[in-house]
N, C-alpha and C. Protein backbone atom coordinates (compact mmCIF):
# COMPACT_ATOMS: atom_id res chain seq x y z
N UNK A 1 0.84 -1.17 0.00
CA UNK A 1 0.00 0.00 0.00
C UNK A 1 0.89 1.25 0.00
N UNK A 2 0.80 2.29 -0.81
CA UNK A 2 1.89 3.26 -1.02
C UNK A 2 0.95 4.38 -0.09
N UNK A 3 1.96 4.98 0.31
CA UNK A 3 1.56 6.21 1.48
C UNK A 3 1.57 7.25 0.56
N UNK A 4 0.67 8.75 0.78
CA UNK A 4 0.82 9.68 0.47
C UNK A 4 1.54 10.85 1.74
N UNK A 5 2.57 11.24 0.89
CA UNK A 5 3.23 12.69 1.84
C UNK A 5 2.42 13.66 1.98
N UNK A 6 1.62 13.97 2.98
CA UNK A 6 1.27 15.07 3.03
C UNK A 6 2.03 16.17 3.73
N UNK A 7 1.53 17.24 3.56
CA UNK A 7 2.12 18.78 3.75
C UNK A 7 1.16 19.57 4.60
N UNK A 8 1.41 20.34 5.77
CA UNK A 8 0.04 21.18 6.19
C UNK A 8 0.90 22.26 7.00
N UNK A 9 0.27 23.43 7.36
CA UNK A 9 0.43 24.81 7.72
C UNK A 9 -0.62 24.69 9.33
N UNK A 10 -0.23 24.87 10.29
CA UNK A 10 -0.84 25.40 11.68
C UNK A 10 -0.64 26.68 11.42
N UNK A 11 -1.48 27.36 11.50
CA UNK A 11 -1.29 29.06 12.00
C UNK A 11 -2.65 29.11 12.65
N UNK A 12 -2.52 30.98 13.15
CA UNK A 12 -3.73 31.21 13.48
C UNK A 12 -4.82 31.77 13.13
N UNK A 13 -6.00 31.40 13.15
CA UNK A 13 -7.16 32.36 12.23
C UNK A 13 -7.20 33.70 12.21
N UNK A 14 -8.37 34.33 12.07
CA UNK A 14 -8.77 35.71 12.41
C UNK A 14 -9.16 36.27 14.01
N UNK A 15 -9.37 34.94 14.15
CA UNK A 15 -10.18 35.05 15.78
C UNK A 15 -9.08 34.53 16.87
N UNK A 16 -7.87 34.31 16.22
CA UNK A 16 -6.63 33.56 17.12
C UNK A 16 -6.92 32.58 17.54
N UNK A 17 -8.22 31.65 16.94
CA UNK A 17 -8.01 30.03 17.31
C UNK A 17 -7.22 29.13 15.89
N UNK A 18 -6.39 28.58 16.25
CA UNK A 18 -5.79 27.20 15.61
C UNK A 18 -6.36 26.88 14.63
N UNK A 19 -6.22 26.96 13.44
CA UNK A 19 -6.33 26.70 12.29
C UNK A 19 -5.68 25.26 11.32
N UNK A 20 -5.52 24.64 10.49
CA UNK A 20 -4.47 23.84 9.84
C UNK A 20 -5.43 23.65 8.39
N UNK A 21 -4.04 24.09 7.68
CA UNK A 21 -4.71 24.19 5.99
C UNK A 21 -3.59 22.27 5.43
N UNK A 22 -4.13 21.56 4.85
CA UNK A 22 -3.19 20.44 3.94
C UNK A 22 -3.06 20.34 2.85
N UNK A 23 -1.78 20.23 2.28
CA UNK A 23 -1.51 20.23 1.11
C UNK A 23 -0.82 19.00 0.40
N UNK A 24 -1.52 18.38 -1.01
CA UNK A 24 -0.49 17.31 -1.25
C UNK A 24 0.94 17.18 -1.94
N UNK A 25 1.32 18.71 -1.99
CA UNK A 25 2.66 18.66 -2.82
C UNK A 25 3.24 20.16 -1.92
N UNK A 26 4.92 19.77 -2.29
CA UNK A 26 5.12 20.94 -1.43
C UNK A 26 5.51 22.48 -2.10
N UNK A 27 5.01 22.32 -3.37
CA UNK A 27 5.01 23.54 -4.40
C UNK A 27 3.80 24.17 -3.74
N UNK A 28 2.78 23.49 -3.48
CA UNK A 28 1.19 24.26 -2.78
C UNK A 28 1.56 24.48 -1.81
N UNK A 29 2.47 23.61 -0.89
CA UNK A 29 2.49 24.26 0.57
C UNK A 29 3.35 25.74 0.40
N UNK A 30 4.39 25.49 -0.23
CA UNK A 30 5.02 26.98 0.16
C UNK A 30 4.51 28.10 -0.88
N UNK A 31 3.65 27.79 -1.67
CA UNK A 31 2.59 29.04 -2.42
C UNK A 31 1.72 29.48 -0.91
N UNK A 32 1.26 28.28 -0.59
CA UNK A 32 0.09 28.41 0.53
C UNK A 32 1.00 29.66 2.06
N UNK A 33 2.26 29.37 1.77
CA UNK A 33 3.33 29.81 3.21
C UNK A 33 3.69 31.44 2.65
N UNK A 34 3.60 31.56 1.47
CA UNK A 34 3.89 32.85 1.04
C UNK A 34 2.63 33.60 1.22
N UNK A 35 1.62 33.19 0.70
CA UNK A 35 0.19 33.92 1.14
C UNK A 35 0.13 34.29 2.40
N UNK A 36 -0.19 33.02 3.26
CA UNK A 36 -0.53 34.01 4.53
C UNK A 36 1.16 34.66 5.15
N UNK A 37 1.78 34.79 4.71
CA UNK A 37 2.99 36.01 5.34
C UNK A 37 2.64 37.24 4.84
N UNK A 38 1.97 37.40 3.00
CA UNK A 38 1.47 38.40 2.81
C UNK A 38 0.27 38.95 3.68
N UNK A 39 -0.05 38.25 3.91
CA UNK A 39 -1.48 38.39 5.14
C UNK A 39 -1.45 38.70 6.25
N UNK A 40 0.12 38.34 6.93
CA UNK A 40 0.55 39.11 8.32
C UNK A 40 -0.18 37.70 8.86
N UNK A 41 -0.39 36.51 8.33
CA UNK A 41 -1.20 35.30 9.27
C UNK A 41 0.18 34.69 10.37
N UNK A 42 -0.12 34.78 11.50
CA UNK A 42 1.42 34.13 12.24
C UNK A 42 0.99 32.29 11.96
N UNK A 43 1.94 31.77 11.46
CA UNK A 43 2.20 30.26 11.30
C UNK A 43 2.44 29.99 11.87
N UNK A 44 2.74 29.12 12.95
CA UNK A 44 2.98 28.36 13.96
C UNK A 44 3.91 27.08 13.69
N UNK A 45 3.65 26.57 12.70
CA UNK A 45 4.48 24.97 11.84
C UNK A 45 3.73 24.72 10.29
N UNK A 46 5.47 24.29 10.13
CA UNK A 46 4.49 23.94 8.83
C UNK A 46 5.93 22.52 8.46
N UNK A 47 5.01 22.22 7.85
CA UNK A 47 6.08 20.72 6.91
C UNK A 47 4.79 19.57 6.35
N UNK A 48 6.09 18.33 6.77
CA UNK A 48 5.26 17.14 6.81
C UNK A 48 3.97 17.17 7.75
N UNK A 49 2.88 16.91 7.42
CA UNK A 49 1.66 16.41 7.68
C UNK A 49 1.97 14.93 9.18
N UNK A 50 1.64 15.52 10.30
CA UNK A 50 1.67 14.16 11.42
C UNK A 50 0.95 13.29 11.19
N UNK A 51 -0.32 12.76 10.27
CA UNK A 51 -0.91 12.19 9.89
C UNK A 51 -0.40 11.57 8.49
N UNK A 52 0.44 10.33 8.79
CA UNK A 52 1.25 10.18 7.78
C UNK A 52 0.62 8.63 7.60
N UNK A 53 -0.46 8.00 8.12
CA UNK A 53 -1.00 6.51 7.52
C UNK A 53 -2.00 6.90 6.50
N UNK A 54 -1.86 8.25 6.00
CA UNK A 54 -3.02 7.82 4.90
C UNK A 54 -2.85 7.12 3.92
N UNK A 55 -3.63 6.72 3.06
CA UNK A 55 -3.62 5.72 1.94
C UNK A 55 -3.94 6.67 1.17
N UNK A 56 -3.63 6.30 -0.21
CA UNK A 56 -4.43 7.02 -1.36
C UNK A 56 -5.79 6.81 -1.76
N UNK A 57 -6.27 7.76 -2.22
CA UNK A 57 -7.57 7.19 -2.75
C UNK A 57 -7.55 6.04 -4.05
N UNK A 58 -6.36 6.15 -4.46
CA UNK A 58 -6.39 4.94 -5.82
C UNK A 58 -6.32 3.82 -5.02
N UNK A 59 -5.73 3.07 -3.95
CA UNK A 59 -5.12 1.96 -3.05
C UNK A 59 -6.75 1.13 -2.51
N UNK A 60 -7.70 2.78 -2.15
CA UNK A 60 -9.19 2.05 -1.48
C UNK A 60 -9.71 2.10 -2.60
N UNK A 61 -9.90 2.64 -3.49
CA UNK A 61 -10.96 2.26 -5.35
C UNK A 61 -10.20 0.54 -5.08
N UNK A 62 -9.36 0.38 -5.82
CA UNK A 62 -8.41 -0.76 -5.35
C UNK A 62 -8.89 -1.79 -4.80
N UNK A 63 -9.08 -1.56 -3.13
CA UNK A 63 -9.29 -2.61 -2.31
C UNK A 63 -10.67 -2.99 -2.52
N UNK A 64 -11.66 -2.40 -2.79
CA UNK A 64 -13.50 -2.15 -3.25
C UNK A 64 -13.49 -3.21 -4.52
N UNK A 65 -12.43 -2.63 -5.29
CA UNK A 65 -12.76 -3.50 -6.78
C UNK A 65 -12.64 -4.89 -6.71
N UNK A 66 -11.26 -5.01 -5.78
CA UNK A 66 -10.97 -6.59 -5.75
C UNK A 66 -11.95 -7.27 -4.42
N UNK A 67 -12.58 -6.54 -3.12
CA UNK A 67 -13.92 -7.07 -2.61
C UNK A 67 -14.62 -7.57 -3.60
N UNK A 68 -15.22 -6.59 -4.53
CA UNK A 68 -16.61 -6.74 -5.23
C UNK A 68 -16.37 -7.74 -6.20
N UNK A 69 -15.36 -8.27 -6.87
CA UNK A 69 -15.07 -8.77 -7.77
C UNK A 69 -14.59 -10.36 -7.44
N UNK A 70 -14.54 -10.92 -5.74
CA UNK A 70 -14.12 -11.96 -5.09
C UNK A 70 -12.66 -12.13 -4.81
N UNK A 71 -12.23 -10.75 -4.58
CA UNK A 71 -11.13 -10.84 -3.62
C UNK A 71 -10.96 -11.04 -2.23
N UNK A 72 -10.15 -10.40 -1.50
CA UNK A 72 -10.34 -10.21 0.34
C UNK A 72 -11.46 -10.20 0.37
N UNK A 73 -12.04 -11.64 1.40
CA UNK A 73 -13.28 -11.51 1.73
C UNK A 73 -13.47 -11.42 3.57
């Protein structure tokens, strides 16, 4: 099962509660890191995504096809 890297930004909203934007490539994350600096948004962290067991969505289409079709039962 191949993992996807994700990417995400903590900063803070408008209202100074905790926010987190995710991104799947890191060309979007640091487009996404240049915006809010133009914005005066304070970031808090940014990188790899701590939520790093996701699967792809092609891996579960995948696992569905070979259920439905008399695979893993």
């Amino acid at each position: 099962m191949e993992r996807i890297v994700m990417y995400e930004i903590i900063f803070l909203d408008e209202t100074g509660e905790e926010d987190r934007n995710t991104f799947n490539t890191k060309e979007t994350l640091y487009w996404a890191i240049s915006a809010l600096k133009l914005n005066n948004v304070n970031i808090i962290s940014s990188g790899k995504a701590s939520d790093t067991g996701r699967i792809s969505p092609d891996d579960i289409g995948n696992d569905i096809h070979e259920f439905l079709h008399g695979g893993d039962k």
